[in-house]
N, C-alpha and C. Protein backbone atom coordinates (compact mmCIF):
# COMPACT_ATOMS: atom_id res chain seq x y z
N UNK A 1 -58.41 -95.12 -115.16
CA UNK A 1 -58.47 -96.52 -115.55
C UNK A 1 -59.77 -97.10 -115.03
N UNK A 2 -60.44 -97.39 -115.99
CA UNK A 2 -61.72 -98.49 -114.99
C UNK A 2 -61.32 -99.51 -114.73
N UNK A 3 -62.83 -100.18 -114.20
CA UNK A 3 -62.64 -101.57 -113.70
C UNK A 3 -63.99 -101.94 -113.71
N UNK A 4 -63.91 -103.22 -113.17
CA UNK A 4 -65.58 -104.14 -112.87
C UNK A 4 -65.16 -105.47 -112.30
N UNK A 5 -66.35 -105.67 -111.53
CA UNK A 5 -65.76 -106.99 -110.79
C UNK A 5 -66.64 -107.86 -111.59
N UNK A 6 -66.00 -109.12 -112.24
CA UNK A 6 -67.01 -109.99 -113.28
C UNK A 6 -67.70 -110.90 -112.47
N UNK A 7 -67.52 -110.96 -111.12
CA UNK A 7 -68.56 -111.88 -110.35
C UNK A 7 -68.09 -112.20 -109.53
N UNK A 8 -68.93 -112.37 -108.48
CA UNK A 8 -68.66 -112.99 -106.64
C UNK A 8 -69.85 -114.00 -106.38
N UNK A 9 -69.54 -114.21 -105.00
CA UNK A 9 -70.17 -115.44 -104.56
C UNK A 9 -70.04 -115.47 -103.26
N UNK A 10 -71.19 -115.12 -102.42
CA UNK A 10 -70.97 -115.07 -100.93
C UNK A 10 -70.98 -116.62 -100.52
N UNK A 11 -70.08 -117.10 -99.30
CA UNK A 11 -70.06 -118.42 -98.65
C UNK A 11 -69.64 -117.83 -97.32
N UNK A 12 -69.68 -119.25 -97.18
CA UNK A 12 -69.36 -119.23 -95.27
C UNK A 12 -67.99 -120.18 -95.41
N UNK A 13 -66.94 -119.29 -94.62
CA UNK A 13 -65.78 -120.52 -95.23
C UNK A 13 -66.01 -121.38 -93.85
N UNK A 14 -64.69 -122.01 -94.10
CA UNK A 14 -64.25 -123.55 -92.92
C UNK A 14 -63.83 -123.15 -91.66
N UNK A 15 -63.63 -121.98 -92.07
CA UNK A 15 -62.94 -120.79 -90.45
C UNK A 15 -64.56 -119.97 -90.19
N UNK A 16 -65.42 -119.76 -91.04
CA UNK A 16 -66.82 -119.74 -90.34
C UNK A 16 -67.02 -118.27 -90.62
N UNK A 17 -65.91 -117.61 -91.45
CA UNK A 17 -66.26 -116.11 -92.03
C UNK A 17 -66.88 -116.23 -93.35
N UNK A 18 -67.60 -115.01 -92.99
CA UNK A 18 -68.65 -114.69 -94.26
C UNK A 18 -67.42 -114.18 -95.91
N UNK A 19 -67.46 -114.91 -96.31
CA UNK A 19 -66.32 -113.70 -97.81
C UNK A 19 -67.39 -114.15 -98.88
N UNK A 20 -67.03 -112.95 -99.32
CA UNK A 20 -67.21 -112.52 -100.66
C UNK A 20 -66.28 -112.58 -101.73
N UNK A 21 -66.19 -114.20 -102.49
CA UNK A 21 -65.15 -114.06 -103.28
C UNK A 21 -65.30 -113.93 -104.83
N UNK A 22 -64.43 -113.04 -105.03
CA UNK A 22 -64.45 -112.12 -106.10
C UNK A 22 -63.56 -112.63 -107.13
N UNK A 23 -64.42 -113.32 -108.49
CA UNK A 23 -64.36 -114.46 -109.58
C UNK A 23 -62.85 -113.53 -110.59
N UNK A 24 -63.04 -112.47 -110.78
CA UNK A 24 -61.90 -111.34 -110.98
C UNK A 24 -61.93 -110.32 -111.17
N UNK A 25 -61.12 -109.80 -110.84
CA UNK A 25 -60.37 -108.07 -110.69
C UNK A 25 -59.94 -107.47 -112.06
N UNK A 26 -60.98 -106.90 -112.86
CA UNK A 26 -60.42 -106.59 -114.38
C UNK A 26 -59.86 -105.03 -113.88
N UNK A 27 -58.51 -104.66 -114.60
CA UNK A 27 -57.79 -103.29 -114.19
C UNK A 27 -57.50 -103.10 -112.73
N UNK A 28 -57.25 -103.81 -112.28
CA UNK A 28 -56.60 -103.84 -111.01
C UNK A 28 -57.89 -103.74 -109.81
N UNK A 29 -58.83 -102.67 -110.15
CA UNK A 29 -59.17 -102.59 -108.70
C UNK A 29 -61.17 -102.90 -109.03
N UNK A 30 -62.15 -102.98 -107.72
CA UNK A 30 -63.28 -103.37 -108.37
C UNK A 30 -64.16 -101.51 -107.99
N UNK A 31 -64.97 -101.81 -108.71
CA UNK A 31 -65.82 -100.47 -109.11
C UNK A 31 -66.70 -101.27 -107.62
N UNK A 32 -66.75 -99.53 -106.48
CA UNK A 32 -67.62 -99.92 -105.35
C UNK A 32 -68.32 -98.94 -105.80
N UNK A 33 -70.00 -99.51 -106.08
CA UNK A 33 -71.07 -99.31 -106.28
C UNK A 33 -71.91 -98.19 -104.74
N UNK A 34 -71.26 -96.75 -104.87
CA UNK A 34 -71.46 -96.16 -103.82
C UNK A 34 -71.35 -94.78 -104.47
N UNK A 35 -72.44 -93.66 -103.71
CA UNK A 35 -73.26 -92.40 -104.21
C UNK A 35 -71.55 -92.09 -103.89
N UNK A 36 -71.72 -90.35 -105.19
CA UNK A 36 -70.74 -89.68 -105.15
C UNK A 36 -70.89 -89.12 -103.44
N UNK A 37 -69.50 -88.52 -103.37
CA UNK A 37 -69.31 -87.89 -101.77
C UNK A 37 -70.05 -87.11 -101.54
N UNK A 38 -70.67 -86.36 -102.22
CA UNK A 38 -71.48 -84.98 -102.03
C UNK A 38 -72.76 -85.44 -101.45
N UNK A 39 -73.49 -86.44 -102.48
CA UNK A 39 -74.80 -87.42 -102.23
C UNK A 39 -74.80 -88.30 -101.17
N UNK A 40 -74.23 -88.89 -100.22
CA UNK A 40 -74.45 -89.57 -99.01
C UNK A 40 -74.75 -89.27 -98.10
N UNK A 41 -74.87 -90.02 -96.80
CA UNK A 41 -75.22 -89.68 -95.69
C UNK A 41 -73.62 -90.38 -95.30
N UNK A 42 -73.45 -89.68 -94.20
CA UNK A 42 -71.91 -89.68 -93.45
C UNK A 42 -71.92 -92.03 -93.13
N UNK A 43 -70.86 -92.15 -93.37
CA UNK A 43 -70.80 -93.54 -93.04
C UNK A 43 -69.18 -93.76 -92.47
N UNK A 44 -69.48 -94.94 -91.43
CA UNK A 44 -67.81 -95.21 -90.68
C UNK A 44 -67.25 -96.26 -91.80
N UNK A 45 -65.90 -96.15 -92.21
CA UNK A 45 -65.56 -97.49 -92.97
C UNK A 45 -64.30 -97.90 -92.63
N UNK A 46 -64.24 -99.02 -92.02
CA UNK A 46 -62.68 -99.87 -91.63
C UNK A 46 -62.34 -100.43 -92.76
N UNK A 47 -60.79 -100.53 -93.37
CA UNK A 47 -60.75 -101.10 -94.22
C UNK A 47 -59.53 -101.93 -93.44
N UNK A 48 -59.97 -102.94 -93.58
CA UNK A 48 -58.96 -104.25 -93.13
C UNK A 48 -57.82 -105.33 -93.97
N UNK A 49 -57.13 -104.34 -94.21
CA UNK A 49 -55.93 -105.18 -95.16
C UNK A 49 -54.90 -105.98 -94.82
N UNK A 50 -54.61 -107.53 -95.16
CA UNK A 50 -53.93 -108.63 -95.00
C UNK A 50 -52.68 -108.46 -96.02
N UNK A 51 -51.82 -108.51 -94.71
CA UNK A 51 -50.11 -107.64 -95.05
C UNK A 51 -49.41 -109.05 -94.95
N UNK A 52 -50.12 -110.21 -94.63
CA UNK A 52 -49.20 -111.34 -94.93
C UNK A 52 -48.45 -111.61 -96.33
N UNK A 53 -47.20 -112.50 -95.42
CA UNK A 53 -46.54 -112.68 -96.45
C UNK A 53 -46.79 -113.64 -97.85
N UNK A 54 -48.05 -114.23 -97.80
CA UNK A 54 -48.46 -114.69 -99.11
C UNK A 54 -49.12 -113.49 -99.73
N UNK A 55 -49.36 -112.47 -99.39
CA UNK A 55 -49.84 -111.21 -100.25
C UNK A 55 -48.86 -110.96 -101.61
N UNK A 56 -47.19 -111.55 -100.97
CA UNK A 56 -46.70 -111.24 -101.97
C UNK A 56 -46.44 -111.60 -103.41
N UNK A 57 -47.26 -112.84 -103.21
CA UNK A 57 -47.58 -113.85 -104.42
C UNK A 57 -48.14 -112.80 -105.48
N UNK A 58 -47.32 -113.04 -106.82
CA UNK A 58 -47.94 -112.28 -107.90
C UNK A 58 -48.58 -110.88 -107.75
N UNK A 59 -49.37 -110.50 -108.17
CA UNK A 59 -49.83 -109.10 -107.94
C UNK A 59 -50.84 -108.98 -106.65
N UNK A 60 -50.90 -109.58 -105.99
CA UNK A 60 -52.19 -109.38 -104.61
C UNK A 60 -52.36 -108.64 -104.12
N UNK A 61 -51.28 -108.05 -103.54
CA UNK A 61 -50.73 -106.99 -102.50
C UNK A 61 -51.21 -105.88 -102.92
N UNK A 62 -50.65 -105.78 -104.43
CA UNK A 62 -50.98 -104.62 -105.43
C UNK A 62 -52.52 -104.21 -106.06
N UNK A 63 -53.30 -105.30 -105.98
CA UNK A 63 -54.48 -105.44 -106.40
C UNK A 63 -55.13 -105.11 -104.79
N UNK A 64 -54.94 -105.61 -103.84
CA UNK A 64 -55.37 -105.08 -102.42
C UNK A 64 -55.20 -103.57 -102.23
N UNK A 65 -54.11 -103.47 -102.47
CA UNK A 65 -53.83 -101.50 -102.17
C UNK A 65 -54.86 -100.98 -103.58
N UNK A 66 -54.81 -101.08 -104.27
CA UNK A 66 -55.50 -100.49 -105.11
C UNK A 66 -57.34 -100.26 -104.99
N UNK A 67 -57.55 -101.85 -104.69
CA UNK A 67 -59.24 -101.58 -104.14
C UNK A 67 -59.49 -100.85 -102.66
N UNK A 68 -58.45 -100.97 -101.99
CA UNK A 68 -58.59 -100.05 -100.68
C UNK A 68 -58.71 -98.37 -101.12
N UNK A 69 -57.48 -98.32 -102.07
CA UNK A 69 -57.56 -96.97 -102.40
C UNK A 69 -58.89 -96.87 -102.81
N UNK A 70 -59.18 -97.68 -103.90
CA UNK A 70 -60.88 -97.11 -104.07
C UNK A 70 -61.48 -96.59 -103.62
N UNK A 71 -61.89 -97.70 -101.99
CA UNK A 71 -62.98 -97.24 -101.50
C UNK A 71 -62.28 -95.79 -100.73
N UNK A 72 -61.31 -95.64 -100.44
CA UNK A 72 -61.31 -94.25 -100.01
C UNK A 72 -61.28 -93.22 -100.83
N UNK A 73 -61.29 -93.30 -101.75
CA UNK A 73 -61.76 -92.56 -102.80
C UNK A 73 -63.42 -91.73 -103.16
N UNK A 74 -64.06 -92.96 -102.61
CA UNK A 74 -65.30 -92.72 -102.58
C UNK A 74 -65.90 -91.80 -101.61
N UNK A 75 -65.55 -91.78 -100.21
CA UNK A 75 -65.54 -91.31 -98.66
C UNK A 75 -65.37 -89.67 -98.87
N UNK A 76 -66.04 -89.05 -98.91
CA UNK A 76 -66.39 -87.89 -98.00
C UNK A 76 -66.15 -87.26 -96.84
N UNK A 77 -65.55 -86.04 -96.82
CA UNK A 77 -65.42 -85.67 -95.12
C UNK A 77 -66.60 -85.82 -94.12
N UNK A 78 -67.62 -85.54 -94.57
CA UNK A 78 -68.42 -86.22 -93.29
C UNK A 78 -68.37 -87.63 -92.89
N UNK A 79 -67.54 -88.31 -93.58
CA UNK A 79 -67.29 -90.10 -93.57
C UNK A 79 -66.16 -90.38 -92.44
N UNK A 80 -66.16 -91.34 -91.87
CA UNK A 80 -65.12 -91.40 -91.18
C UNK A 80 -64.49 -92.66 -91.56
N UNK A 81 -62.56 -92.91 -91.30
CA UNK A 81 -61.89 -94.05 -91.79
C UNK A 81 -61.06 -94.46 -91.03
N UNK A 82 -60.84 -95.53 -90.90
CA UNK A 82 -59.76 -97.15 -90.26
C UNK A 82 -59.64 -97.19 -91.35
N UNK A 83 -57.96 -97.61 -91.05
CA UNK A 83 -56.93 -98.70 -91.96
C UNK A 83 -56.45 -99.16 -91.34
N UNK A 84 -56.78 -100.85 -91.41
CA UNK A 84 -56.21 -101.58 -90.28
C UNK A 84 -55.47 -102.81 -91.29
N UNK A 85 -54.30 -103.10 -90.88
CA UNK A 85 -53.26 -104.26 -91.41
C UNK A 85 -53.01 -105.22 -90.48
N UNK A 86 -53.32 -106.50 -91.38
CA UNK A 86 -53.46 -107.65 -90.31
C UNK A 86 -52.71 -108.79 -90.96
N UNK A 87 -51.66 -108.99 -89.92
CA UNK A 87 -50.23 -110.19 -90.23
C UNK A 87 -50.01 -110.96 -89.48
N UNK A 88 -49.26 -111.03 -88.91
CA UNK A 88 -48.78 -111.64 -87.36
C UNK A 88 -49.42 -111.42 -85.68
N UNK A 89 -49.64 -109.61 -86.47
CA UNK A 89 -50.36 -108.93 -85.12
C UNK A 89 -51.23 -108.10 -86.54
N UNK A 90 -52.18 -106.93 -85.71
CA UNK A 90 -53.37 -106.39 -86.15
C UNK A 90 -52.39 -104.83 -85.87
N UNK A 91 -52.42 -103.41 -86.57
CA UNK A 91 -51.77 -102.73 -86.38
C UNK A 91 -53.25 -101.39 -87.44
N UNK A 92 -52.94 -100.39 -86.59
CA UNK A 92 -53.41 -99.50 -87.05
C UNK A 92 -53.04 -99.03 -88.15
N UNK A 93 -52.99 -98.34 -89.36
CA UNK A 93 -52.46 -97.10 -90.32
C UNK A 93 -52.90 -96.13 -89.74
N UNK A 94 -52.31 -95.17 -88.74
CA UNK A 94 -52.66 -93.93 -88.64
C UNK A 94 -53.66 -93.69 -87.36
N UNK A 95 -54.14 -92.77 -87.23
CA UNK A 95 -55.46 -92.62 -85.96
C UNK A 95 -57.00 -93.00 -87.00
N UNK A 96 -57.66 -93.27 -86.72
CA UNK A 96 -59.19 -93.24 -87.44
C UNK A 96 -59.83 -91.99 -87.12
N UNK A 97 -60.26 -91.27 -88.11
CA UNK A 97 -60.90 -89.86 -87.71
C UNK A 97 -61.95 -90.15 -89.36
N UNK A 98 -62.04 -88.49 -89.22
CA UNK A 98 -62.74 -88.07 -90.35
C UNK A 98 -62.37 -88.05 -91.76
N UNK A 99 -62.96 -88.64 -92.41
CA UNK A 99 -62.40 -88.57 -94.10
C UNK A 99 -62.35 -87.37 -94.97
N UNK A 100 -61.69 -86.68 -93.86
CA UNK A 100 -60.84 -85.62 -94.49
C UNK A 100 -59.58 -85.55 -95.89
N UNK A 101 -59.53 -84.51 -97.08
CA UNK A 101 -58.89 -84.81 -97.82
C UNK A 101 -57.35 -85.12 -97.24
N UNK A 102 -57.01 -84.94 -96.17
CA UNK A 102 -55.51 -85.33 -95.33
C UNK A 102 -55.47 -86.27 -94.67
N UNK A 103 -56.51 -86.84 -93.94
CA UNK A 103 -56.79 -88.16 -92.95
C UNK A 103 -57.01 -89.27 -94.57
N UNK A 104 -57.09 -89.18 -95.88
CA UNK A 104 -57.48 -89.62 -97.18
C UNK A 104 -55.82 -90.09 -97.38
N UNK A 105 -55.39 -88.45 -98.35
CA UNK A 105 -54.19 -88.60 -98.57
C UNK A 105 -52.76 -89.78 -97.63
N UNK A 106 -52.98 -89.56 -96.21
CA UNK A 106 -52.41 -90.23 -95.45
C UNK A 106 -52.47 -91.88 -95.45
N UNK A 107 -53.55 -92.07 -95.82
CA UNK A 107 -54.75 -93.45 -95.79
C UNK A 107 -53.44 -94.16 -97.08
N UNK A 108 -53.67 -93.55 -98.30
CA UNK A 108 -53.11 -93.95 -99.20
C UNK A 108 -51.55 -94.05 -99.10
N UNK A 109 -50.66 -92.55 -98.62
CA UNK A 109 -49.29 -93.13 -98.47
C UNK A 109 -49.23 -94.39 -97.37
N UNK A 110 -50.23 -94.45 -96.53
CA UNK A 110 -49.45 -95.39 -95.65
C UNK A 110 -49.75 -97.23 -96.36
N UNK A 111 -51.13 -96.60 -97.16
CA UNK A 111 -51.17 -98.12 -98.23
C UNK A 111 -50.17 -98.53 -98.89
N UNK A 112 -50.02 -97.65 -99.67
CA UNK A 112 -48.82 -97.71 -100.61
C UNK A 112 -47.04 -97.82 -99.90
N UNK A 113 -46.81 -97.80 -98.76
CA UNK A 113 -45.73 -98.03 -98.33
C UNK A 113 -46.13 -99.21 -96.82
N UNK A 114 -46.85 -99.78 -97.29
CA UNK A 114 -47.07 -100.94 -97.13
C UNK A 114 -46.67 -102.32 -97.39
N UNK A 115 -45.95 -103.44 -96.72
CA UNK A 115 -45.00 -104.58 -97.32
C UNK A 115 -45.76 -105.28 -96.69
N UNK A 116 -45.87 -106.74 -97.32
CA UNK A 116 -46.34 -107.95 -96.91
C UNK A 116 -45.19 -109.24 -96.03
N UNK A 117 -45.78 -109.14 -94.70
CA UNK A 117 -44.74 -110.24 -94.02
C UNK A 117 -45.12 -111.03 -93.40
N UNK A 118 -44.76 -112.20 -92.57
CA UNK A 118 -45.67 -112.72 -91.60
C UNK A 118 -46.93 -113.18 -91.71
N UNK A 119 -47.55 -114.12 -90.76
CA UNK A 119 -49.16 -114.72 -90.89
C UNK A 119 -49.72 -114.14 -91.32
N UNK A 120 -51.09 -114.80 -91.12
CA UNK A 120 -52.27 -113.97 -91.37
C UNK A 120 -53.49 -114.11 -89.83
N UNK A 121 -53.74 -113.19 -89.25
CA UNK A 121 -54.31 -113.33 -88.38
C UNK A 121 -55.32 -111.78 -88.49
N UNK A 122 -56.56 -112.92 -88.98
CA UNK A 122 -57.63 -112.29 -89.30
C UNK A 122 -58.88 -111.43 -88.00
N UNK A 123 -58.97 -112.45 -87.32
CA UNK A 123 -59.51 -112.26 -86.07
C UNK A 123 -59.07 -110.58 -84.81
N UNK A 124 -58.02 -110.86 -85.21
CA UNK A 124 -57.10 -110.05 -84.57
C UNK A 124 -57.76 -108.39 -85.61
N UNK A 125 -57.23 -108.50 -86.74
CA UNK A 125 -57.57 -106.87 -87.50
C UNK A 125 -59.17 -106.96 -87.40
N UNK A 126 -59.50 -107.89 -87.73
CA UNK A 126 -61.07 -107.55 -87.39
C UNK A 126 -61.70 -106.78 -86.61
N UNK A 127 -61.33 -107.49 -85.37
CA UNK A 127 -61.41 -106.84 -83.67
C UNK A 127 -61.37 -105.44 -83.94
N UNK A 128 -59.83 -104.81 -84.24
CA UNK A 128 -59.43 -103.65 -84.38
C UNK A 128 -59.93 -103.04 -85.39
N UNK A 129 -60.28 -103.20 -86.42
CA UNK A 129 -60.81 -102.37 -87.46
C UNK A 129 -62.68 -102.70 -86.64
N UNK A 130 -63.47 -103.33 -86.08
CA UNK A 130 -64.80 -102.92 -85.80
C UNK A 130 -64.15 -101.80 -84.75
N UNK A 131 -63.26 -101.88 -83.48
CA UNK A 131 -63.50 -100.94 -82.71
C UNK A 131 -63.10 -100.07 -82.98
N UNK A 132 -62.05 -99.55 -84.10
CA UNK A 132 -62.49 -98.38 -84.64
C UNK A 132 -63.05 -97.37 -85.20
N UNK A 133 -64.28 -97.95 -85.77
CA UNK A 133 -65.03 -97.37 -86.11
C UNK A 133 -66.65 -97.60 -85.29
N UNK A 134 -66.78 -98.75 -84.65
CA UNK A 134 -68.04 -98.59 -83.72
C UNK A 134 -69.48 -99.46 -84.24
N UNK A 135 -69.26 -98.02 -85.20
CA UNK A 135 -70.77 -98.46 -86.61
C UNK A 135 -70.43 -98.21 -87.84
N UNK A 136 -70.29 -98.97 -88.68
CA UNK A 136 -70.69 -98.37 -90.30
C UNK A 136 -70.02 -99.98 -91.30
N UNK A 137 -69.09 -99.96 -91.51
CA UNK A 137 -68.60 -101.10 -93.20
C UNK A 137 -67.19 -101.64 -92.54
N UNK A 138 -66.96 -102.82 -92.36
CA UNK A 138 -65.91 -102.96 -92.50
C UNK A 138 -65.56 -103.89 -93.54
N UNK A 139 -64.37 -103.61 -94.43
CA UNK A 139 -63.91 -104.49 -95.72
C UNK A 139 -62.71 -105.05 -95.47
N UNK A 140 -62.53 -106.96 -95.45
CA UNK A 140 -61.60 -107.00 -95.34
C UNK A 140 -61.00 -107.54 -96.21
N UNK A 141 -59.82 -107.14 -96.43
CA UNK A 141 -59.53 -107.35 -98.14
C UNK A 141 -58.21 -109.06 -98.01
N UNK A 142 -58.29 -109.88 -98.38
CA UNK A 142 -57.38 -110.94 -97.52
C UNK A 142 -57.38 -111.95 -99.45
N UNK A 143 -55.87 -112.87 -99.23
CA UNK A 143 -56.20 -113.88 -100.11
C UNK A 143 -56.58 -114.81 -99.66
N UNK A 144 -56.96 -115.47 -98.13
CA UNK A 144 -57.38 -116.86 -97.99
C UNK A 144 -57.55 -116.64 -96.24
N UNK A 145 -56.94 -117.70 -95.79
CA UNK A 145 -57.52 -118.15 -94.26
C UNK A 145 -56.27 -117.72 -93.29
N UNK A 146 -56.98 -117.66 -92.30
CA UNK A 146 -55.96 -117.39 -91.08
C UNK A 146 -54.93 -118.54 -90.67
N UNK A 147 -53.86 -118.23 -90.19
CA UNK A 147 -53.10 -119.00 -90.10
C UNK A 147 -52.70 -118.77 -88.53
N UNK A 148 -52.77 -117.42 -88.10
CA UNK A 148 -52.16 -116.72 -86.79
C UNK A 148 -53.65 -116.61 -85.89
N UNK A 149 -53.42 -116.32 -84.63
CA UNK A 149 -54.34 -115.90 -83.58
C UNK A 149 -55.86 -116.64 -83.84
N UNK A 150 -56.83 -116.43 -83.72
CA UNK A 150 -58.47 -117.67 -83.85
C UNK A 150 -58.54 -118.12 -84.99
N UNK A 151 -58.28 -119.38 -84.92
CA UNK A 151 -59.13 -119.65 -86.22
C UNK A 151 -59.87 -120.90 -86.37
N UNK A 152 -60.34 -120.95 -84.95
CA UNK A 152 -61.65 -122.10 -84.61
C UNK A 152 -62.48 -121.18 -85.56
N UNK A 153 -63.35 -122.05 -86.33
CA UNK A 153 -64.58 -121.87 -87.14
C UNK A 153 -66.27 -121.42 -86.20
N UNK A 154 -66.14 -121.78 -85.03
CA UNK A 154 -66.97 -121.50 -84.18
C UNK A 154 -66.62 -119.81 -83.29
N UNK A 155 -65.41 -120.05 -83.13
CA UNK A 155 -65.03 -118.68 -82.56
C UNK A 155 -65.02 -117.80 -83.42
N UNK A 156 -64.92 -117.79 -84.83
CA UNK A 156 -64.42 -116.71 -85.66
C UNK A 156 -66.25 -116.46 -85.84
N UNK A 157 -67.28 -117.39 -85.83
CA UNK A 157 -68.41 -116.98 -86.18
C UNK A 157 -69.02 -116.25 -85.21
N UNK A 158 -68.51 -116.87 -83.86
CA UNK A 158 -68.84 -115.69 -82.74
C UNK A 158 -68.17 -114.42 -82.57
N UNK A 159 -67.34 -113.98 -83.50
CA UNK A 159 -66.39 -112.91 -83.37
C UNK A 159 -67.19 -112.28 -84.40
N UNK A 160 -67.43 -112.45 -85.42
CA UNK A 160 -68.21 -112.09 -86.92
C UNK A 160 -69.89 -111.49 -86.03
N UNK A 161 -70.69 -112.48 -85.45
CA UNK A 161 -71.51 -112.33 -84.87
C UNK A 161 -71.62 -111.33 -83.98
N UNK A 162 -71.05 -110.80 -83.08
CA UNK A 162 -70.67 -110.09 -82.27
C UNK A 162 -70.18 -108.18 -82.38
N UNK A 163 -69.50 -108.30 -83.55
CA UNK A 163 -69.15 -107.69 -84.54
C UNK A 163 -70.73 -106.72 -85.08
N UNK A 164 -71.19 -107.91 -85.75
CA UNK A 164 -72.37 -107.82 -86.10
C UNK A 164 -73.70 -107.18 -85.09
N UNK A 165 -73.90 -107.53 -84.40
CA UNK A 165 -74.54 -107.41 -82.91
C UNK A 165 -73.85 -105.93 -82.60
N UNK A 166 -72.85 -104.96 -82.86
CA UNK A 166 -72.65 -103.56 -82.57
C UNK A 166 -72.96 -102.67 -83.46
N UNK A 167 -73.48 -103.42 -84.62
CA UNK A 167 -73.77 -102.57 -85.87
C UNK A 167 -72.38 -102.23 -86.99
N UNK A 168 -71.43 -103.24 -86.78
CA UNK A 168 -70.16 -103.22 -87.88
C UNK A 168 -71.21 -104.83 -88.78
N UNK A 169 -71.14 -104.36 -90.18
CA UNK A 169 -71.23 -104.94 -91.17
C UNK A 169 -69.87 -105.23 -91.73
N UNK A 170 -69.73 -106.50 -91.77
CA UNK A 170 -68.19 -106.94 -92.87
C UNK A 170 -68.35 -107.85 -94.28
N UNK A 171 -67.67 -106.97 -94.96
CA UNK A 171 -67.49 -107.88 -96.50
C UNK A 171 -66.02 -107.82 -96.31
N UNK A 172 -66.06 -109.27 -97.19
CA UNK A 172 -64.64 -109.61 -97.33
C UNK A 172 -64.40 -109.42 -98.74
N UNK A 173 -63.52 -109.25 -98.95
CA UNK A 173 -63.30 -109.31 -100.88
C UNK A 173 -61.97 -110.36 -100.71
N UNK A 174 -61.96 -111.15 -101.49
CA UNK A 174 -60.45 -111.98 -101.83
C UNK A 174 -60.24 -112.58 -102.90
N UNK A 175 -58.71 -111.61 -102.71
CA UNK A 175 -57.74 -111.24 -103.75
C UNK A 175 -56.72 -112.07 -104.27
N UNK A 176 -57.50 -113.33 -105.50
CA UNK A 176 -56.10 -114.04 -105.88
C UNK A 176 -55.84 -113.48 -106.97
């Protein structure tokens, strides 16, 4: 099935995070513009998915698991991966290792048996998805603003900043 994302728009929201919001999601998931696995150089990627319970609004949840799957789709064993779910609290999927076709496969059942409950506390998976991986992408895939744990607009930019300052890059994509 393809896809394409028909347009985004980087801002700075009111909570002081950088997103990237994404105008729509044609076929469920967006085409990430990234060399086949063979062609790269090894990269870390956290993917930070918002398991709150407004995820469950209409298809979100479903459109979230699906662009996550993407990007692990893309990832290579020399790549390494976080899956981090962020609700009430911030919770791992799994250990973060190498993007191995089994550390992959795993990535996805634990997406896919994945339920949406509770806040949203962004700050919190953030944290955890940069320190798992150190250096490389983190994506966090969310429909809107935090509700749980920081969400001073000054603190979240010093958390973003900081983040930033270890060599974790974050895009947000959000999913209405």
């Amino acid at each position: 099935m393809g896809s394409a994302v028909v347009g985004f728009a980087r801002k700075t929201s009111a909570r002081g995070l950088t997103l990237v919001a994404v105008a729509a999601l044609c076929a469920i998931a967006p085409r990430f513009h990234t060399p086949t696995r063979a062609a790269h150089a090894p990269h870390a990627l956290a993917i930070v998915l918002d398991a709150s319970d407004s995820m469950n609004g209409g298809d979100k949840l479903a459109r979230a698991r699906a662009a996550a799957d993407r990007a692990i789709d893309e990832l290579g064993p020399g790549d390494r991966l976080a899956v981090v779910t962020c609700s009430t609290r911030a919770a791992m999927l799994g250990a973060p290792g190498a993007a191995t076709d089994e550390q992959r496969a795993h990535a996805h059942a634990a997406i896919a048996a994945l339920e949406a409950d509770g806040g949203t506390d962004l700050s919190d998976g953030i944290a955890l998805g940069a320190r798992a991986i150190d250096r490389g992408s983190l994506v966090l895939i969310t429909d809107g603003e935090p509700t749980e744990g920081e969400r001073d607009p000054a603190a979240l930019a010093r958390l973003e900043a900081g983040v930033a300052a270890r060599g974790v890059t974050i895009e947000t994509m959000l999913v209405r």
